[in-house]
PDB file of N, CA and C in Angstrom:
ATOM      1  N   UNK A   1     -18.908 -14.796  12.976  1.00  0.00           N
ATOM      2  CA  UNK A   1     -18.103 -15.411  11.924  1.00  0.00           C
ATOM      3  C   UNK A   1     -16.871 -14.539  11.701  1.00  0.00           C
ATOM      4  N   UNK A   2     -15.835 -15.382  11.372  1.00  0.00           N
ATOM      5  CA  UNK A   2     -14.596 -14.367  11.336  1.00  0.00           C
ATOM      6  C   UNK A   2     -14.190 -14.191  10.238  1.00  0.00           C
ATOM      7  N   UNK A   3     -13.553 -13.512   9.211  1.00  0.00           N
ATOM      8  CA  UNK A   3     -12.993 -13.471   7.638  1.00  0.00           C
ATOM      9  C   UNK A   3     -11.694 -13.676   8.163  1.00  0.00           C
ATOM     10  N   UNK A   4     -11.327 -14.541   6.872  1.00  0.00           N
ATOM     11  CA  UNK A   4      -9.749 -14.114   6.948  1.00  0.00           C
ATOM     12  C   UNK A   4      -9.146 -14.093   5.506  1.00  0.00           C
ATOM     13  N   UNK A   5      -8.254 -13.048   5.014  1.00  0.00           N
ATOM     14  CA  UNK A   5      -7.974 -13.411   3.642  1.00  0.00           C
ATOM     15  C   UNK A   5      -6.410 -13.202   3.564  1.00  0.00           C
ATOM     16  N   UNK A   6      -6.115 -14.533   2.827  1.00  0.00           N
ATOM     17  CA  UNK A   6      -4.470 -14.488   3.005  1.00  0.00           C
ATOM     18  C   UNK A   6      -4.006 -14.029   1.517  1.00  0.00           C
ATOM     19  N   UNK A   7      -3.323 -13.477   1.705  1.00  0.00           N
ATOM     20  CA  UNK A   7      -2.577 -12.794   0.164  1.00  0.00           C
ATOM     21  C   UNK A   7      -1.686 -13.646   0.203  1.00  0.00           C
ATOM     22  N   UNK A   8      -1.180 -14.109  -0.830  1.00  0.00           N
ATOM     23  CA  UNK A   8      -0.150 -14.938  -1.117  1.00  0.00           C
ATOM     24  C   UNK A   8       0.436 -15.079  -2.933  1.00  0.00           C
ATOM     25  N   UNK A   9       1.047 -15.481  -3.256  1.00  0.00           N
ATOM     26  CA  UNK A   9       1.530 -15.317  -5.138  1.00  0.00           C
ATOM     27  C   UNK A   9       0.121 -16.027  -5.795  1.00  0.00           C
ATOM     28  N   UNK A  10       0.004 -17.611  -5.991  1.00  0.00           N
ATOM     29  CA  UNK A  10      -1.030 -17.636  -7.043  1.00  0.00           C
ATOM     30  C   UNK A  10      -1.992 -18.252  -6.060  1.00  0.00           C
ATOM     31  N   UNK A  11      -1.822 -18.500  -4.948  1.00  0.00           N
ATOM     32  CA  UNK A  11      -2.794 -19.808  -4.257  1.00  0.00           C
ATOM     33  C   UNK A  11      -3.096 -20.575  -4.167  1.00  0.00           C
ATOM     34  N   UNK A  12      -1.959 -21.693  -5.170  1.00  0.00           N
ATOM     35  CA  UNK A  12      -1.933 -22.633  -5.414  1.00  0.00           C
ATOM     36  C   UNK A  12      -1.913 -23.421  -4.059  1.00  0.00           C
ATOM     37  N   UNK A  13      -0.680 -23.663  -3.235  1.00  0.00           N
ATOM     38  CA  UNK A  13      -0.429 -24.018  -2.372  1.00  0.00           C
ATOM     39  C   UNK A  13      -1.464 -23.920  -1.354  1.00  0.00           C
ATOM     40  N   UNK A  14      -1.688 -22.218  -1.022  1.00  0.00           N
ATOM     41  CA  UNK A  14      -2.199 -21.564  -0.177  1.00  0.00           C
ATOM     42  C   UNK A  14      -3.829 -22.099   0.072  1.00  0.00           C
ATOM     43  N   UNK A  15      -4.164 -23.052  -1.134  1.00  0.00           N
ATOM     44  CA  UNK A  15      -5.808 -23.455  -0.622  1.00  0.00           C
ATOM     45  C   UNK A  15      -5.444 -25.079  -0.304  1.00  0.00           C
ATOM     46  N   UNK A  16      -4.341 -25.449  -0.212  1.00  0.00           N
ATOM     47  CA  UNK A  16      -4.345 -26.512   0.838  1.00  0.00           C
ATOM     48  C   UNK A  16      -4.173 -25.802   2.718  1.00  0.00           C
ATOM     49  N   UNK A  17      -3.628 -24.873   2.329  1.00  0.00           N
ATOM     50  CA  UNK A  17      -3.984 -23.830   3.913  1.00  0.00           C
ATOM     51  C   UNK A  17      -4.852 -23.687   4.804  1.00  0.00           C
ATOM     52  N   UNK A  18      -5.636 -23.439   3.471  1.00  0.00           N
ATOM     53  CA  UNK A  18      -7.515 -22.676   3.485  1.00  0.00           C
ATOM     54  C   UNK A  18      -8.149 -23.754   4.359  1.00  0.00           C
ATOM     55  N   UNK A  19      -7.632 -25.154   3.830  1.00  0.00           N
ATOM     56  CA  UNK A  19      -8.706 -26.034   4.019  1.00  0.00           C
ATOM     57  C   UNK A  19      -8.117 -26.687   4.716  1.00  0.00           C
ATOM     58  N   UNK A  20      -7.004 -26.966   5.453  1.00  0.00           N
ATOM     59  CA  UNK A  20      -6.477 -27.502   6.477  1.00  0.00           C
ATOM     60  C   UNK A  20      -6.628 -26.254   7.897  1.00  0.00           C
ATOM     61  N   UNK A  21      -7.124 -24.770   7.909  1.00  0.00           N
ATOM     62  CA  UNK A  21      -7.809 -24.026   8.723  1.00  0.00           C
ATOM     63  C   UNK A  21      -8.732 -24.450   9.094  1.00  0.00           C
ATOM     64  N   UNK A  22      -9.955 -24.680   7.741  1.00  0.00           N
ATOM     65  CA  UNK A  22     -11.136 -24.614   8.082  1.00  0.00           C
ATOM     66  C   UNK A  22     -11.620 -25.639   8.556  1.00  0.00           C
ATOM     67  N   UNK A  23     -10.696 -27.180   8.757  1.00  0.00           N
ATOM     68  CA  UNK A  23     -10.848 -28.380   9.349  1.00  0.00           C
ATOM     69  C   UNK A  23     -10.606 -27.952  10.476  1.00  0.00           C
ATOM     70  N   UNK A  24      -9.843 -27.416  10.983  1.00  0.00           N
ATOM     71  CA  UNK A  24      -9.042 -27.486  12.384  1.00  0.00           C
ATOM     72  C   UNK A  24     -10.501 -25.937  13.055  1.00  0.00           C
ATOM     73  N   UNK A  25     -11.159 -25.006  12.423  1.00  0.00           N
ATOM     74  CA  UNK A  25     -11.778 -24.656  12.853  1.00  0.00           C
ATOM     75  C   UNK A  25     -13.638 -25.103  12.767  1.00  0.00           C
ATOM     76  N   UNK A  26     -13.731 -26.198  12.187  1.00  0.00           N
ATOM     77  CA  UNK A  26     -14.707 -27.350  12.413  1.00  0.00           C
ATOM     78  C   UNK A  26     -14.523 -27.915  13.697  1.00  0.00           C
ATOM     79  N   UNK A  27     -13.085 -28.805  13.791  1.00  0.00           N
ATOM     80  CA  UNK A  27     -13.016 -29.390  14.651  1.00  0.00           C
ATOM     81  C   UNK A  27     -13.305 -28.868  16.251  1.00  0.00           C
ATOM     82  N   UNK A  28     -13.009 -26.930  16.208  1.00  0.00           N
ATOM     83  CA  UNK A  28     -13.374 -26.630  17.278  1.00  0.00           C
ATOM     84  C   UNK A  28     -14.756 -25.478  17.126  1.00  0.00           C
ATOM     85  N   UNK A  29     -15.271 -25.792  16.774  1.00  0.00           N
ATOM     86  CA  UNK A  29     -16.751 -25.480  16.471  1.00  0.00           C
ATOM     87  C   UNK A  29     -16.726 -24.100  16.368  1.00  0.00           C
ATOM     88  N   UNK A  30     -15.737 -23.452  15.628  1.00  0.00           N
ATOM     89  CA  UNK A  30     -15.701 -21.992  15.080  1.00  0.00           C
ATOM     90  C   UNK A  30     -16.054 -21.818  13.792  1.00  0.00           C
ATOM     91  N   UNK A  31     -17.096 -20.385  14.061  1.00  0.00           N
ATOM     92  CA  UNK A  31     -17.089 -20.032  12.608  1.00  0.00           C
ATOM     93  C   UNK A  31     -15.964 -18.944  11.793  1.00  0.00           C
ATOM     94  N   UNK A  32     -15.776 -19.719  10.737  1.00  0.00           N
ATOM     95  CA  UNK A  32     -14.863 -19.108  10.200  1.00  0.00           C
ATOM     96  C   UNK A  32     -14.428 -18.979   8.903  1.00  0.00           C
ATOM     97  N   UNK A  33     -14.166 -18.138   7.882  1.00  0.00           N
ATOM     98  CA  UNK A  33     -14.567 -18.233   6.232  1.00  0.00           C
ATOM     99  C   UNK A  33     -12.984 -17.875   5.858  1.00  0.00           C
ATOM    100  N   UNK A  34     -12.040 -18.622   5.255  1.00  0.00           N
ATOM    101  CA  UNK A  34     -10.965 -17.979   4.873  1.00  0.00           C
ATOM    102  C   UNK A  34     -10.859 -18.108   3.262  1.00  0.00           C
ATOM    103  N   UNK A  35     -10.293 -16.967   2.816  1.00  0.00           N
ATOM    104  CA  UNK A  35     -10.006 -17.067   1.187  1.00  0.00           C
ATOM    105  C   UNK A  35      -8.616 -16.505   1.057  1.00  0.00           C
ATOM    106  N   UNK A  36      -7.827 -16.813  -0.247  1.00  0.00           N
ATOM    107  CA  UNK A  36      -6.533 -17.292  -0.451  1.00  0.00           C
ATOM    108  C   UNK A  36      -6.597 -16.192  -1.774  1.00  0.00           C
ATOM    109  N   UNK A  37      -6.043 -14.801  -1.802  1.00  0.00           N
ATOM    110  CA  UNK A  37      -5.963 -14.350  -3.009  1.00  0.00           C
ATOM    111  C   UNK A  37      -4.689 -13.968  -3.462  1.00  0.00           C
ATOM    112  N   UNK A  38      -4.135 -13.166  -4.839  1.00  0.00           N
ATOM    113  CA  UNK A  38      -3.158 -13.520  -5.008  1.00  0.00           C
ATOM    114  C   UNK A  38      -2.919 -11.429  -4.438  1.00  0.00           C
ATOM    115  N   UNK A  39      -1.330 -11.471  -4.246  1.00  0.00           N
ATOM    116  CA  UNK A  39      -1.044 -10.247  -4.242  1.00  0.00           C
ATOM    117  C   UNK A  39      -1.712  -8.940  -5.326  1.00  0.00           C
ATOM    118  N   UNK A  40      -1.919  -9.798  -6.324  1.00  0.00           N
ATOM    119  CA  UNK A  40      -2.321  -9.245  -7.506  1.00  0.00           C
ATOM    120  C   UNK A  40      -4.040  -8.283  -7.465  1.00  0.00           C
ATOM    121  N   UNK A  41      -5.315  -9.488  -6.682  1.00  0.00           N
ATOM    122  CA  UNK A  41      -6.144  -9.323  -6.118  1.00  0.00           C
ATOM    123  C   UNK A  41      -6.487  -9.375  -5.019  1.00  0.00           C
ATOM    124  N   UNK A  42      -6.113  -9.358  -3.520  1.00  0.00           N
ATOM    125  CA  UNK A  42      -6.533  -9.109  -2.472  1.00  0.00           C
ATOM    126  C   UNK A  42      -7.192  -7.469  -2.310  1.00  0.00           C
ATOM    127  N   UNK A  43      -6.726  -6.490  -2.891  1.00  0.00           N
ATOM    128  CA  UNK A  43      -6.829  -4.924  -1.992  1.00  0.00           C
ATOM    129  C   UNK A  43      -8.607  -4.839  -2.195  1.00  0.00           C
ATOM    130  N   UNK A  44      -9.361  -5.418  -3.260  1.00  0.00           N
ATOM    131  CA  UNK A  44     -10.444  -4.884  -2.923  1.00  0.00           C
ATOM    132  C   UNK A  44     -11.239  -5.725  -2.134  1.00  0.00           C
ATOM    133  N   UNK A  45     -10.765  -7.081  -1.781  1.00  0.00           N
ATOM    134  CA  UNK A  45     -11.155  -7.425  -0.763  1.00  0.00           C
ATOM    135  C   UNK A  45     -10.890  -7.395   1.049  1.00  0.00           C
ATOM    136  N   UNK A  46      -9.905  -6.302   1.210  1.00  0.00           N
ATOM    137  CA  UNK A  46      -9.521  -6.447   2.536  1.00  0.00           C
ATOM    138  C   UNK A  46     -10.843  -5.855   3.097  1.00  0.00           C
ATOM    139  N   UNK A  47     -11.837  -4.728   2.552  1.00  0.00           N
ATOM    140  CA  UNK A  47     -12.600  -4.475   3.304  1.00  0.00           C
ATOM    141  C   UNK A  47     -13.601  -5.357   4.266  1.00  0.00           C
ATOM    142  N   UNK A  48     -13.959  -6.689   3.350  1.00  0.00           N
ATOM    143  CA  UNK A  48     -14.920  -7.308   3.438  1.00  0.00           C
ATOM    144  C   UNK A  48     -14.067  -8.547   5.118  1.00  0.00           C
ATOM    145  N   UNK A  49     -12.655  -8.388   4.822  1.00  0.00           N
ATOM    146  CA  UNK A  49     -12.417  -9.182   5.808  1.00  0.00           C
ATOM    147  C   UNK A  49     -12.117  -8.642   7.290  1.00  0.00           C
ATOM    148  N   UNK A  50     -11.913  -9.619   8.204  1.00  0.00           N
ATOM    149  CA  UNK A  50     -11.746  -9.282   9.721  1.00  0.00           C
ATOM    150  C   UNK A  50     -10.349  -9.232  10.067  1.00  0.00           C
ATOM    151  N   UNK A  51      -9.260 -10.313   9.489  1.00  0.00           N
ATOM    152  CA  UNK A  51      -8.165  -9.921   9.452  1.00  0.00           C
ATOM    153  C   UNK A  51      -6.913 -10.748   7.964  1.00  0.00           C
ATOM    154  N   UNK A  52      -5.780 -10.250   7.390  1.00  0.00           N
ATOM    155  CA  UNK A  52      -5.083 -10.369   6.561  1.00  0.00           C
ATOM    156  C   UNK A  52      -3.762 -10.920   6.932  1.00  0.00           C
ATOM    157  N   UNK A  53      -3.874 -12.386   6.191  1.00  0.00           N
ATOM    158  CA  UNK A  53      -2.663 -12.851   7.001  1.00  0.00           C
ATOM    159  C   UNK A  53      -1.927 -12.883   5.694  1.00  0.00           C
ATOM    160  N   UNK A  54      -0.582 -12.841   5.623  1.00  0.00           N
ATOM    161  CA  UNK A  54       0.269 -12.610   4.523  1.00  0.00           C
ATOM    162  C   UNK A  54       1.193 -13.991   4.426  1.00  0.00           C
ATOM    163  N   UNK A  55       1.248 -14.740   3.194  1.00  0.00           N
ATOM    164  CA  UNK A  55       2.100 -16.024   3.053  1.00  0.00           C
ATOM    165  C   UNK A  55       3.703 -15.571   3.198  1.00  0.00           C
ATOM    166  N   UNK A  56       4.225 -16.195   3.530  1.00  0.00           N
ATOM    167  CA  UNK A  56       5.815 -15.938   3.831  1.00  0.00           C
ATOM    168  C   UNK A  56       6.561 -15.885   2.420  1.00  0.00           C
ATOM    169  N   UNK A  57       5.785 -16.600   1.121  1.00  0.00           N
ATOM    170  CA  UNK A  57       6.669 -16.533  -0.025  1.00  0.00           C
ATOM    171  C   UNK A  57       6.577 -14.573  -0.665  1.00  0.00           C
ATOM    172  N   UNK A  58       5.591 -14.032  -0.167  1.00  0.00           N
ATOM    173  CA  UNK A  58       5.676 -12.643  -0.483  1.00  0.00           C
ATOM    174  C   UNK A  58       5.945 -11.792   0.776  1.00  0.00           C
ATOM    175  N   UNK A  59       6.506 -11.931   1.398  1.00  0.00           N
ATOM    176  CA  UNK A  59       7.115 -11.230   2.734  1.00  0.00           C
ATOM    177  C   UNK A  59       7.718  -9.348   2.239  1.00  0.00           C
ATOM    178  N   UNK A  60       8.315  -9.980   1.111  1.00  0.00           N
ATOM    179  CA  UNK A  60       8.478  -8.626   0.458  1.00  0.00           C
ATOM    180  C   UNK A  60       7.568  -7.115   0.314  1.00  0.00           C
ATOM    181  N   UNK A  61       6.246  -7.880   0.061  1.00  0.00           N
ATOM    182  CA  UNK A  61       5.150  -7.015  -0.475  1.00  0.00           C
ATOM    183  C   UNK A  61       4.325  -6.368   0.997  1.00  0.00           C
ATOM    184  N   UNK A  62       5.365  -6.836   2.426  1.00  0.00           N
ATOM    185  CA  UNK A  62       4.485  -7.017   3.835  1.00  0.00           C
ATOM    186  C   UNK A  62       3.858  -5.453   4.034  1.00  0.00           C
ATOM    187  N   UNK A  63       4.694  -4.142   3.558  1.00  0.00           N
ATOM    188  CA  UNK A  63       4.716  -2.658   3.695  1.00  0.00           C
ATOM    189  C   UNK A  63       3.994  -2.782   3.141  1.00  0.00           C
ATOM    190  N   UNK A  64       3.030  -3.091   1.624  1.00  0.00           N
ATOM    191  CA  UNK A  64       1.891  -2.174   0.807  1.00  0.00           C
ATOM    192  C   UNK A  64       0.778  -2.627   1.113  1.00  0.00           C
ATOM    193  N   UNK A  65       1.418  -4.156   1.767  1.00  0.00           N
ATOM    194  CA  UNK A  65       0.030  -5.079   1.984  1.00  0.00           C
ATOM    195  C   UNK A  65      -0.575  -4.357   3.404  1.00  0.00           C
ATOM    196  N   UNK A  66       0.259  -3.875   4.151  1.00  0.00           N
ATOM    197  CA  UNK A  66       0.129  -3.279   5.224  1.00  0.00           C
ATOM    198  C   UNK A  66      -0.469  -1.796   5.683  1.00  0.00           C
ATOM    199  N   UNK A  67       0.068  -0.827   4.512  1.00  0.00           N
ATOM    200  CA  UNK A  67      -0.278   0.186   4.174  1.00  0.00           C
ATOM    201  C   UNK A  67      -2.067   0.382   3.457  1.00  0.00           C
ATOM    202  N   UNK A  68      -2.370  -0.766   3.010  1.00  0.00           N
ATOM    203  CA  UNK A  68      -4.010  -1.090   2.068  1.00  0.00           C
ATOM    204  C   UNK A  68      -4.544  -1.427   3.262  1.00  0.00           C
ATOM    205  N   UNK A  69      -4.327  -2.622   4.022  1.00  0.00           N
ATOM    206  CA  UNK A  69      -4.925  -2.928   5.104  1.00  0.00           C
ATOM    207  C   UNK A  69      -5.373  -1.993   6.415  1.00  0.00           C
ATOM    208  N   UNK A  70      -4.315  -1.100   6.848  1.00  0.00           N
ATOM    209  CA  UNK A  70      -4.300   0.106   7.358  1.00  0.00           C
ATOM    210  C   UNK A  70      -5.497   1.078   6.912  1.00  0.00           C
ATOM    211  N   UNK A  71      -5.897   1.451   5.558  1.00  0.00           N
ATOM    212  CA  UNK A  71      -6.625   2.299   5.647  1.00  0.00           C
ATOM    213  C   UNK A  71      -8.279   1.845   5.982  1.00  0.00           C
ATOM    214  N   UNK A  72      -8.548   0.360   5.920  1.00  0.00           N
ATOM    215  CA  UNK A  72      -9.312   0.065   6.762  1.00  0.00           C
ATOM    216  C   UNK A  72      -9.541  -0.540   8.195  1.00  0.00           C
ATOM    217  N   UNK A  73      -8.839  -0.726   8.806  1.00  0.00           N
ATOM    218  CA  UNK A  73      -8.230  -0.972  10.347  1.00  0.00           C
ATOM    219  C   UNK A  73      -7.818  -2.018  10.333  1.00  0.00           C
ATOM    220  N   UNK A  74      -7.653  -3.080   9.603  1.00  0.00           N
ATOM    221  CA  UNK A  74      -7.504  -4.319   9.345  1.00  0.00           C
ATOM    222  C   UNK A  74      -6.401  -4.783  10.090  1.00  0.00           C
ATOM    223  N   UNK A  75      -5.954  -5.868  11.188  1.00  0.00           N
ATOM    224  CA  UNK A  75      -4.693  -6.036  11.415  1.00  0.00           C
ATOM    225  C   UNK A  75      -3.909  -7.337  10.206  1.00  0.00           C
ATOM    226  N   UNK A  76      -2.569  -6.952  10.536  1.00  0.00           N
ATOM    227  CA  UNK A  76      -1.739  -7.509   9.443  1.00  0.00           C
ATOM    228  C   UNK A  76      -0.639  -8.463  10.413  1.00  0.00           C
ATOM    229  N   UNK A  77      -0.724  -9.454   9.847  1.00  0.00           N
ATOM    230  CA  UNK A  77       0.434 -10.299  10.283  1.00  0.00           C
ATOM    231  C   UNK A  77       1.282 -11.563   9.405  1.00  0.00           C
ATOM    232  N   UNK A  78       2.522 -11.241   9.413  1.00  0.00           N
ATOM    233  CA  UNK A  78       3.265 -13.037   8.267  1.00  0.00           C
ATOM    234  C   UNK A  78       2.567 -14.147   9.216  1.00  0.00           C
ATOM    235  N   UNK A  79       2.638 -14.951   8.258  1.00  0.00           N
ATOM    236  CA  UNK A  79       2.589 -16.828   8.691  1.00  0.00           C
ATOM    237  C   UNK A  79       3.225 -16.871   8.762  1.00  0.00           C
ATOM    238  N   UNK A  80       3.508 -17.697  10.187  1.00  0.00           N
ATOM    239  CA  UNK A  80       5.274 -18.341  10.112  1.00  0.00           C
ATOM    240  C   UNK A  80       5.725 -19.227   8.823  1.00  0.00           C
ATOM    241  N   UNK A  81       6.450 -19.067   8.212  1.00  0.00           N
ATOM    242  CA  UNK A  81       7.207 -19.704   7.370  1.00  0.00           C
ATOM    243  C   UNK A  81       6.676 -21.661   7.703  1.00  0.00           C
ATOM    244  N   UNK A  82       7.325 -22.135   9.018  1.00  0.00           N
ATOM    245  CA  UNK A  82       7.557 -23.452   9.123  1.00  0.00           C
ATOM    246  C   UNK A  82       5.893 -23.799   9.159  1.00  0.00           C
ATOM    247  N   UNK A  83       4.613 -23.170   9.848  1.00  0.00           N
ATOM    248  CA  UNK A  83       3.623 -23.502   9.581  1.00  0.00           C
ATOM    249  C   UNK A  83       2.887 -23.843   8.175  1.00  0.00           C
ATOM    250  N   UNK A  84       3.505 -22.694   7.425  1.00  0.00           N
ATOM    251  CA  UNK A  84       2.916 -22.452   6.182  1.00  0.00           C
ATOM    252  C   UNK A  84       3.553 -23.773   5.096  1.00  0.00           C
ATOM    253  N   UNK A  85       4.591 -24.210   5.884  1.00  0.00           N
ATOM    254  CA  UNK A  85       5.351 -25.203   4.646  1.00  0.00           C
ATOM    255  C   UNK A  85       4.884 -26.511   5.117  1.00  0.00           C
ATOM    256  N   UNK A  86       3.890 -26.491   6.908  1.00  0.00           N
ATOM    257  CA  UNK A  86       3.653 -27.737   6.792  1.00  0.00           C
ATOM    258  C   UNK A  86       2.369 -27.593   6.902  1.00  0.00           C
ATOM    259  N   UNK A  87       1.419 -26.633   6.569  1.00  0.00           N
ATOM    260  CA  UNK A  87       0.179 -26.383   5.752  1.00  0.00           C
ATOM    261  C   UNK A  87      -0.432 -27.050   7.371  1.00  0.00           C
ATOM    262  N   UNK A  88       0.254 -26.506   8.858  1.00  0.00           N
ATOM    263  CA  UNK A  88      -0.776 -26.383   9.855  1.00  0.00           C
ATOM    264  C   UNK A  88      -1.439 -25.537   9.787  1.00  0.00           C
ATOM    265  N   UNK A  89      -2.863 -25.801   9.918  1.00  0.00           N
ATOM    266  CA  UNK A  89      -4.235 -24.825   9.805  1.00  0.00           C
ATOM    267  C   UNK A  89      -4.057 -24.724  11.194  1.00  0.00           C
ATOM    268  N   UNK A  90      -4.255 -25.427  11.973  1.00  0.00           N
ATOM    269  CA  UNK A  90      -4.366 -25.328  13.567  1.00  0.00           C
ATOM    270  C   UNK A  90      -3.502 -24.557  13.873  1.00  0.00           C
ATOM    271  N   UNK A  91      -2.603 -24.396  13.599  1.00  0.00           N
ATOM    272  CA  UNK A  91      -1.572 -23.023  13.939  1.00  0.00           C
ATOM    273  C   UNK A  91      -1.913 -22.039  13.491  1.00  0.00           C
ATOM    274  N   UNK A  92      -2.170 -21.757  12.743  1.00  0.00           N
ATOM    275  CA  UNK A  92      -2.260 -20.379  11.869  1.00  0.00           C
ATOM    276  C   UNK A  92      -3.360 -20.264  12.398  1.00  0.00           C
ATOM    277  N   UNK A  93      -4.410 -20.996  12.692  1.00  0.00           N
ATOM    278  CA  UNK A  93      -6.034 -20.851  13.578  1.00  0.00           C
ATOM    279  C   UNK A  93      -5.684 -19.891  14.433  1.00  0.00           C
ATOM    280  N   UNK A  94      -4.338 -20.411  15.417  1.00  0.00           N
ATOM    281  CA  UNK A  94      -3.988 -20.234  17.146  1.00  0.00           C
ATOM    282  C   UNK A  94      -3.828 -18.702  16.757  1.00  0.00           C
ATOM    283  N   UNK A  95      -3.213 -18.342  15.330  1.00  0.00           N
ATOM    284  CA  UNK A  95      -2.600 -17.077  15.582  1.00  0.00           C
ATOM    285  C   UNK A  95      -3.388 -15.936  15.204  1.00  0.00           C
ATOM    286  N   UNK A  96      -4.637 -16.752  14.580  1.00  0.00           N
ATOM    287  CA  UNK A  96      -5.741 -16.103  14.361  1.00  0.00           C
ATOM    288  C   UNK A  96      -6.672 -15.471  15.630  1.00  0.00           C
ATOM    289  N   UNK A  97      -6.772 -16.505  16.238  1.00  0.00           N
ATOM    290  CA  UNK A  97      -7.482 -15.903  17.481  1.00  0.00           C
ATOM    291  C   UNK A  97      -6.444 -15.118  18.042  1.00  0.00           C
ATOM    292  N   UNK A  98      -5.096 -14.919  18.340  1.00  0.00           N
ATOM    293  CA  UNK A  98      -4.106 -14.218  19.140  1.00  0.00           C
ATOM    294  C   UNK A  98      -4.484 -13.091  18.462  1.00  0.00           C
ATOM    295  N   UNK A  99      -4.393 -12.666  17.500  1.00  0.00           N
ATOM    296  CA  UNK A  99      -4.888 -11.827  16.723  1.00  0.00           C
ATOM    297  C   UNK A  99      -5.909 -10.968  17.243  1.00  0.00           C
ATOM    298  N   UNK A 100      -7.024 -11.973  16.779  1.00  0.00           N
ATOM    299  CA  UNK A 100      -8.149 -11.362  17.627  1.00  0.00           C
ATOM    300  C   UNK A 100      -8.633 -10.761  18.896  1.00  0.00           C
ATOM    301  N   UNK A 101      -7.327 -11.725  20.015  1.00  0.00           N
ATOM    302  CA  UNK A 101      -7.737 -11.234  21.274  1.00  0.00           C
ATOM    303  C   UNK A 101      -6.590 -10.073  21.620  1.00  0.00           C
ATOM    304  N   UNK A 102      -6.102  -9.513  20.315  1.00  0.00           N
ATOM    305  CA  UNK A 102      -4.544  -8.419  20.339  1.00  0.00           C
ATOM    306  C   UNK A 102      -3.476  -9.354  20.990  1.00  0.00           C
ATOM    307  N   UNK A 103      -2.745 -10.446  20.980  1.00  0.00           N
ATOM    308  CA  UNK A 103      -1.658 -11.550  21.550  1.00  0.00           C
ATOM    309  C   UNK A 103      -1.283 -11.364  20.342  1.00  0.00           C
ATOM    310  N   UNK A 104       0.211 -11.206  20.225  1.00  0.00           N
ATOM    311  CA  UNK A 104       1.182 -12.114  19.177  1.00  0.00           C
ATOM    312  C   UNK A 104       0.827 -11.984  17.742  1.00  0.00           C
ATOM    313  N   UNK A 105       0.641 -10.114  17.438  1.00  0.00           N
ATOM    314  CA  UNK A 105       0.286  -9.714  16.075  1.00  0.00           C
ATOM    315  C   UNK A 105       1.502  -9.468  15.735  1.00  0.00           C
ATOM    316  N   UNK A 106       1.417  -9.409  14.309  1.00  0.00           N
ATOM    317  CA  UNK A 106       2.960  -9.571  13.568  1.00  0.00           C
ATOM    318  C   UNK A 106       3.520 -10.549  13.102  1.00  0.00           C
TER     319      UNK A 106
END
């Protein structure tokens, strides 16, 4: 099973994300658990996850989010912007596994 936890401002948006992922990783018979927290609360959960994907509306915060994630090995990468605004899960899936297999972090 894979974690994934996206930091993002309130998560409003961000759990139409969640759940347009977790369709697109149904559809290909992966397991996979993603949660949507806000910049505010993600740090005590990075431990628990596998990797931290960061929403493009806090791009700003990418260094501390990066620096927390770091001290547990966690890799860090933005959502593309155009994915995130058209709430493809299947993309952000693709970049999940790239991720995973070390392809196209960042």
């Amino acid at each position: 099973m894979v974690s994934v936890l996206i930091v993002c401002s309130w998560g409003m948006s961000t759990s139409l994300l969640v759940e347009s992922m977790l369709a697109a990783a149904q559809e290909q018979h992966l397991a996979l658990t993603v949660e949507a927290l806000s910049a505010g609360e993600y740090a005590s959960k990075v431990d628990e996850c596998d990797i931290v994907l960061i929403a493009p509306q806090i791009r700003h915060l990418r260094k501390s989010i990066e620096k927390i994630a770091q001290q547990t090995g966690k890799p860090v990468a933005m959502i593309e912007p155009f994915h995130y605004a058209t709430m493809n899960g299947e993309a952000v899936l693709i970049q999940v596994q790239q991720m995973l297999s070390g392809v196209g972090e960042g």
